[in-house]
C-alpha atoms as a PDB file:
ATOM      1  CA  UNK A   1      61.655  15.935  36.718  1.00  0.00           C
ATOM      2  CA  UNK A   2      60.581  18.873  38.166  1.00  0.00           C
ATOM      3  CA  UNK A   3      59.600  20.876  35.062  1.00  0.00           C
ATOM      4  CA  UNK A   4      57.532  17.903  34.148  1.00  0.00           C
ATOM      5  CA  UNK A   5      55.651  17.930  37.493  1.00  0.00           C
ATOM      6  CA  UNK A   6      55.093  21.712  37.092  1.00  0.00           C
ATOM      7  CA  UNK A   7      53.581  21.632  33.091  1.00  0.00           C
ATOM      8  CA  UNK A   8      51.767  18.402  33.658  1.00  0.00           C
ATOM      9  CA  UNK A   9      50.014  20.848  36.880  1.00  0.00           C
ATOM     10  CA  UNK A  10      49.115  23.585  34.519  1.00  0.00           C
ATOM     11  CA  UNK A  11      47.985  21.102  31.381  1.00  0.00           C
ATOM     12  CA  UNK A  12      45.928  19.857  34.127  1.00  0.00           C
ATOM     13  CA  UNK A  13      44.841  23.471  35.145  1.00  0.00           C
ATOM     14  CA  UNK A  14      44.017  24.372  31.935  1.00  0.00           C
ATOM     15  CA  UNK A  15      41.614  21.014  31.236  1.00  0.00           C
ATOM     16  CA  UNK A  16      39.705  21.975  34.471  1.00  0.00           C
ATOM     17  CA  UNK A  17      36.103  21.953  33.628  1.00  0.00           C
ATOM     18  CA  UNK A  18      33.469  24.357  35.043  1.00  0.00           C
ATOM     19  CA  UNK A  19      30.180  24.519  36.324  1.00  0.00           C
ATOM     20  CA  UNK A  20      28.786  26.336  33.040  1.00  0.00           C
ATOM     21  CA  UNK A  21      31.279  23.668  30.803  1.00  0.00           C
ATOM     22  CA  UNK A  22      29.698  20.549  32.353  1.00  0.00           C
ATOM     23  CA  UNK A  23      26.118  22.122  32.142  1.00  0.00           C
ATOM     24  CA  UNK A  24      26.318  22.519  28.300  1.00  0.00           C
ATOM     25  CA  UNK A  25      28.228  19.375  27.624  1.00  0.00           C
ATOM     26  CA  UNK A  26      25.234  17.776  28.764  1.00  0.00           C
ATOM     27  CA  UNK A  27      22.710  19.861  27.699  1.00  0.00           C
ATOM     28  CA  UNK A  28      23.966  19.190  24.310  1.00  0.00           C
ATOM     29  CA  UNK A  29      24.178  15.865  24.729  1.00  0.00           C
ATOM     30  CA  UNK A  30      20.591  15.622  24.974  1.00  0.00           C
ATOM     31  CA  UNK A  31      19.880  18.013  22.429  1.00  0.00           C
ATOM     32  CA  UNK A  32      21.677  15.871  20.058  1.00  0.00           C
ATOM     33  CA  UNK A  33      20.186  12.405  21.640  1.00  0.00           C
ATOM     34  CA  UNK A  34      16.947  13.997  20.528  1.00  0.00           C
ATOM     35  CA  UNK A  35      17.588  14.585  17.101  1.00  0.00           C
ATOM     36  CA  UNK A  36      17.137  10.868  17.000  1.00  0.00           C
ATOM     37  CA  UNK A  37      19.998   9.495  14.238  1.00  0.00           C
ATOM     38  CA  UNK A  38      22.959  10.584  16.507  1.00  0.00           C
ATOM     39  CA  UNK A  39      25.107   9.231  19.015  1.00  0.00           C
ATOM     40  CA  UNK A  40      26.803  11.423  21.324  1.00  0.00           C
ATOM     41  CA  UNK A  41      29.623  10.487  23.533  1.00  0.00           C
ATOM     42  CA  UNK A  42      31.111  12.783  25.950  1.00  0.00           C
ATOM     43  CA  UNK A  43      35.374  13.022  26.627  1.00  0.00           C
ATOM     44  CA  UNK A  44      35.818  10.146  23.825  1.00  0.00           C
ATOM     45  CA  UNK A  45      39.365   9.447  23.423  1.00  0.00           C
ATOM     46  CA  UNK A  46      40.018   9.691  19.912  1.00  0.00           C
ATOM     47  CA  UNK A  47      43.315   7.704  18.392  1.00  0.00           C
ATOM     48  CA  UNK A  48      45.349  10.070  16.375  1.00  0.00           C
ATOM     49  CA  UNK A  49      48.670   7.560  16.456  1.00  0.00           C
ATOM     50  CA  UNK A  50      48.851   7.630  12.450  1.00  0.00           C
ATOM     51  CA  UNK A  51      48.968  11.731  12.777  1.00  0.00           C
ATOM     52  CA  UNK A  52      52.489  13.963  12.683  1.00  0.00           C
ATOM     53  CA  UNK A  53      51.896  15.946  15.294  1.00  0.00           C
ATOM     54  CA  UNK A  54      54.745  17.996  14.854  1.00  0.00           C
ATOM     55  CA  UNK A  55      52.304  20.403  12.325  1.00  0.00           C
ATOM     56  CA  UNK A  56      50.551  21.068  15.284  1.00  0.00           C
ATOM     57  CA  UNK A  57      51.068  23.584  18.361  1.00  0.00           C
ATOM     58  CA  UNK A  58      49.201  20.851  20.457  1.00  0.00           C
ATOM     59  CA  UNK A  59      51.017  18.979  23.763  1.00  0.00           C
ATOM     60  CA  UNK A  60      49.643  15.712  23.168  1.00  0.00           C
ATOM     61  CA  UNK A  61      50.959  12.316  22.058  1.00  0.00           C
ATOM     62  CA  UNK A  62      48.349   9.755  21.440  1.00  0.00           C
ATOM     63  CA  UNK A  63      44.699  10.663  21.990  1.00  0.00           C
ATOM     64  CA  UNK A  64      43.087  13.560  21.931  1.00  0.00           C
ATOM     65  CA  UNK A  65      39.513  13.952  23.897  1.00  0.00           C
ATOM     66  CA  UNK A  66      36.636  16.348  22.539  1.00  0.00           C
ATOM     67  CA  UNK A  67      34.219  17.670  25.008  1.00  0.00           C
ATOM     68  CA  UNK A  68      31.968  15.764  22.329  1.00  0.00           C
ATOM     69  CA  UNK A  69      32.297  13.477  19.329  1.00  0.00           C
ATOM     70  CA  UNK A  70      28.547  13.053  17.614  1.00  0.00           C
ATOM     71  CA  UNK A  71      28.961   9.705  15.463  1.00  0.00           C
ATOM     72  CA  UNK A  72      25.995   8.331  13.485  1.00  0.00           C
ATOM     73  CA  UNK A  73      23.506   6.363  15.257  1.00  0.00           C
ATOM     74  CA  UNK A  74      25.297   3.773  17.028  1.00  0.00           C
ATOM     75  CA  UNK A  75      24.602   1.373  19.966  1.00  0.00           C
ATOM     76  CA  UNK A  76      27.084   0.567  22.576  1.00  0.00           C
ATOM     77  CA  UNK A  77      30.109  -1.799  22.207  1.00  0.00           C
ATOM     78  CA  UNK A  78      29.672  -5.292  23.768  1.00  0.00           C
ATOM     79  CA  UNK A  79      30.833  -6.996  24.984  1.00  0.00           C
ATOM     80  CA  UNK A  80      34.044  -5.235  25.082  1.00  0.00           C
ATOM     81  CA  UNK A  81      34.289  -1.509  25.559  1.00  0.00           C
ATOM     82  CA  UNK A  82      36.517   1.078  23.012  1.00  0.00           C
ATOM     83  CA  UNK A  83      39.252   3.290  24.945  1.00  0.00           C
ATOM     84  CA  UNK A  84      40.328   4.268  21.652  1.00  0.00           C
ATOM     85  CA  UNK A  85      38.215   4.954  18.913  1.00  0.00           C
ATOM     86  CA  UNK A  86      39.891   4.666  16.109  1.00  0.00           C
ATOM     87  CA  UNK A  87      36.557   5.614  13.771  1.00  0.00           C
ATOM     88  CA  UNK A  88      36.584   9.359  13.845  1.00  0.00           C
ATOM     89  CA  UNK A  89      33.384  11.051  14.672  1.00  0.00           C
ATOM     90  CA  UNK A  90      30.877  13.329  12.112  1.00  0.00           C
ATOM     91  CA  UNK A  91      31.195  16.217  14.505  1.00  0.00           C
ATOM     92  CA  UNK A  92      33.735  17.284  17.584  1.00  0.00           C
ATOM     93  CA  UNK A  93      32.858  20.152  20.091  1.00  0.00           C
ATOM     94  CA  UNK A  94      34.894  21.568  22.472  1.00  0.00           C
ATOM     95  CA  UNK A  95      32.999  24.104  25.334  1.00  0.00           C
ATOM     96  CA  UNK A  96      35.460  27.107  25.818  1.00  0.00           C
ATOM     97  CA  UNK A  97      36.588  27.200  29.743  1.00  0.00           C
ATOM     98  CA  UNK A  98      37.300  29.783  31.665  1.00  0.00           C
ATOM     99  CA  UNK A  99      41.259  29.070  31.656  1.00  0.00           C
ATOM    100  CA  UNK A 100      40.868  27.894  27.992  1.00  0.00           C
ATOM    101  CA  UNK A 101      42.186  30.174  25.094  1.00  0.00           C
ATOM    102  CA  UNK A 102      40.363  29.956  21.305  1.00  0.00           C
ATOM    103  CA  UNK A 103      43.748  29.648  20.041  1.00  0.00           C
ATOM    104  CA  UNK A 104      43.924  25.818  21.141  1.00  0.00           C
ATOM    105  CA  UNK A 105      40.930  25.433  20.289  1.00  0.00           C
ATOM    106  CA  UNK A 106      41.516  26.007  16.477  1.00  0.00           C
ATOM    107  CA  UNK A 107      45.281  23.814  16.944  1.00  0.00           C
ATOM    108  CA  UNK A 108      42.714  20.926  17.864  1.00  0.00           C
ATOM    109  CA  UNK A 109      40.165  22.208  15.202  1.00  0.00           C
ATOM    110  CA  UNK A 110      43.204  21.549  12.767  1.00  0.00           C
ATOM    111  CA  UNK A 111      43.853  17.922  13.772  1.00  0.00           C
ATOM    112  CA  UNK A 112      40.006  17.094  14.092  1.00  0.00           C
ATOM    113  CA  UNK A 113      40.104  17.847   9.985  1.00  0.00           C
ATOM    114  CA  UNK A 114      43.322  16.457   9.715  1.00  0.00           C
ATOM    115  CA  UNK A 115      41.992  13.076  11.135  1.00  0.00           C
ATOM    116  CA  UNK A 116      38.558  13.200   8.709  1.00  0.00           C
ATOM    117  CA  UNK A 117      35.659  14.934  11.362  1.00  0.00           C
ATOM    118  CA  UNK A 118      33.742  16.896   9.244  1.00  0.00           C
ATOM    119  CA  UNK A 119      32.518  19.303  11.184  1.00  0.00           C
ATOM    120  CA  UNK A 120      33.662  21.439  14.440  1.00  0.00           C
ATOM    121  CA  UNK A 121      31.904  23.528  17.177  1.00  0.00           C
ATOM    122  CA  UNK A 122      33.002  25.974  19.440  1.00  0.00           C
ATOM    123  CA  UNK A 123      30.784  26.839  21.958  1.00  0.00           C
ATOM    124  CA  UNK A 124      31.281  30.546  24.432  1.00  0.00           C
ATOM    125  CA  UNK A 125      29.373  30.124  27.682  1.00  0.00           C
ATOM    126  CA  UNK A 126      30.461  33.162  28.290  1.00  0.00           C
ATOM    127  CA  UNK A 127      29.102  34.605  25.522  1.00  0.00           C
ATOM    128  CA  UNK A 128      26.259  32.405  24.521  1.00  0.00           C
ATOM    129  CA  UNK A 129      28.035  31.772  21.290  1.00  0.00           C
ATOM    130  CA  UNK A 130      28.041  28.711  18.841  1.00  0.00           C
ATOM    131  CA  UNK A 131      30.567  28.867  15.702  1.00  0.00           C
ATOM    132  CA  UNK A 132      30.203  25.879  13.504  1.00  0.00           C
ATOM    133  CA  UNK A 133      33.467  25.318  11.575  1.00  0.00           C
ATOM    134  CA  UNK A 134      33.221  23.485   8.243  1.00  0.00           C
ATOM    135  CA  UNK A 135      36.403  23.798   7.663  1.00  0.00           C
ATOM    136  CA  UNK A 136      39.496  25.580   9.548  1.00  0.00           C
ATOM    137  CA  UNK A 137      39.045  28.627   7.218  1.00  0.00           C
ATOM    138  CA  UNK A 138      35.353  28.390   7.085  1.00  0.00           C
ATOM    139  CA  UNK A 139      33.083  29.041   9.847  1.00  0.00           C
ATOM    140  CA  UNK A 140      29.476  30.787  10.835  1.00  0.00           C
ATOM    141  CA  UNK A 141      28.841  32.061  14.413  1.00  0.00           C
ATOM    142  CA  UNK A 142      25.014  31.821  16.003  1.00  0.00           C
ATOM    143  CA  UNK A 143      24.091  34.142  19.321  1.00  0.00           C
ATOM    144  CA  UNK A 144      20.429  33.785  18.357  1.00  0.00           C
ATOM    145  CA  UNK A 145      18.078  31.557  17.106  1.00  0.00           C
ATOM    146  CA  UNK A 146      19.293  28.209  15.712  1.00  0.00           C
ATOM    147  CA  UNK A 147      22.551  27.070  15.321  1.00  0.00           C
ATOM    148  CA  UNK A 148      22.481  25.133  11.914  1.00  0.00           C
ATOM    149  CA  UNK A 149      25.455  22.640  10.915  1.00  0.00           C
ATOM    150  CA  UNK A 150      24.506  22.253   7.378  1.00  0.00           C
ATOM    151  CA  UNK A 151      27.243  19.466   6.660  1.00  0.00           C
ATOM    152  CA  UNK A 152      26.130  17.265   9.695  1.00  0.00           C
ATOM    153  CA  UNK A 153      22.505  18.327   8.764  1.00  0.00           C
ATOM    154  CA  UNK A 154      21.872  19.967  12.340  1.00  0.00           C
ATOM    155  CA  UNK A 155      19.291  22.340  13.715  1.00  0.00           C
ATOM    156  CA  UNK A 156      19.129  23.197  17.408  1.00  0.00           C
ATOM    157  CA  UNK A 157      17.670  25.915  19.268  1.00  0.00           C
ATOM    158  CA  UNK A 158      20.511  28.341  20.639  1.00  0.00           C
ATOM    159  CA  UNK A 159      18.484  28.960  23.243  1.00  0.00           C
ATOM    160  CA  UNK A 160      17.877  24.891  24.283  1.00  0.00           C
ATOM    161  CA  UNK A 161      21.730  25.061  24.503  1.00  0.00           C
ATOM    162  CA  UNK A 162      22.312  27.992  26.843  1.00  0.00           C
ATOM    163  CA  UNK A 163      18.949  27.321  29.313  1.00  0.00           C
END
């Protein structure tokens, strides 16, 4: 009982979310509202129920919850709400935080492809870094001008992100 008190403390340590992290999430949020034929949602629990986890290093069981999925243009779900989405989104971003390490990151990468999103960012506050991962083995990084997800069909300033 006690080790589960103690890991379930530092999964929750690990999740904690920072003043830079909450900035950007939003900040893209609207950046991607503006594009017009997106929807984004922020901390969307995703169903991955019909995945084996056990080809991943991840310590989840049911859901797993992006910083941000970006679906296609979508309005919201009356008149009952989703706590589950079982339709995967076009895009998944997670905003590196300060307690966060990139090799998670790419574990969740792995199941985000595994479950059908075609496309994956990783954004570095810290660095004012963007890598767009079309794949797990195929990726482009941005630390200037636009950060351009040509699967999705995205173009954003990488300066609109980090302001």
């Amino acid at each position: 009982m006690y080790d589960l008190m103690v890991e379930d403390e530092i999964e929750e340590a690990e999740d904690m979310g920072s003043f830079n992290h909450g900035y950007i999430q939003v900040r893209l949020g609207i950046l991607f509202d503006r594009l017009g034929n997106f929807t984004p949602v922020n901390e969307l629990s995703l169903d991955i129920s019909g995945v084996d986890l056990s080809k991943f290093d991840l310590r989840i069981k049911e859901e797993i919850k992006p910083d941000i999925c970006l679906y296609a243009k979508r309005s919201l779900s009356r008149p009952r709400d989703i706590l589950r989405m079982k339709d995967m989104p076009l895009l998944a971003v997670e905003i590196l935080s300060p307690r966060q390490g990139t090799y998670d990151i790419l574990e969740k990468f792995r199941l985000y492809f595994e479950l059908g999103i075609q496309s994956c960012w990783l954004v570095e506050p810290t660095i004012n870094a963007v890598t767009v991962y079309s794949s797990i083995n195929e990726w482009r990084a941005f630390i200037s001008d636009e950060v351009i997800d040509e699967k999705i069909g995205i173009r954003i300033l990488i300066d609109e992100i980090f302001a």
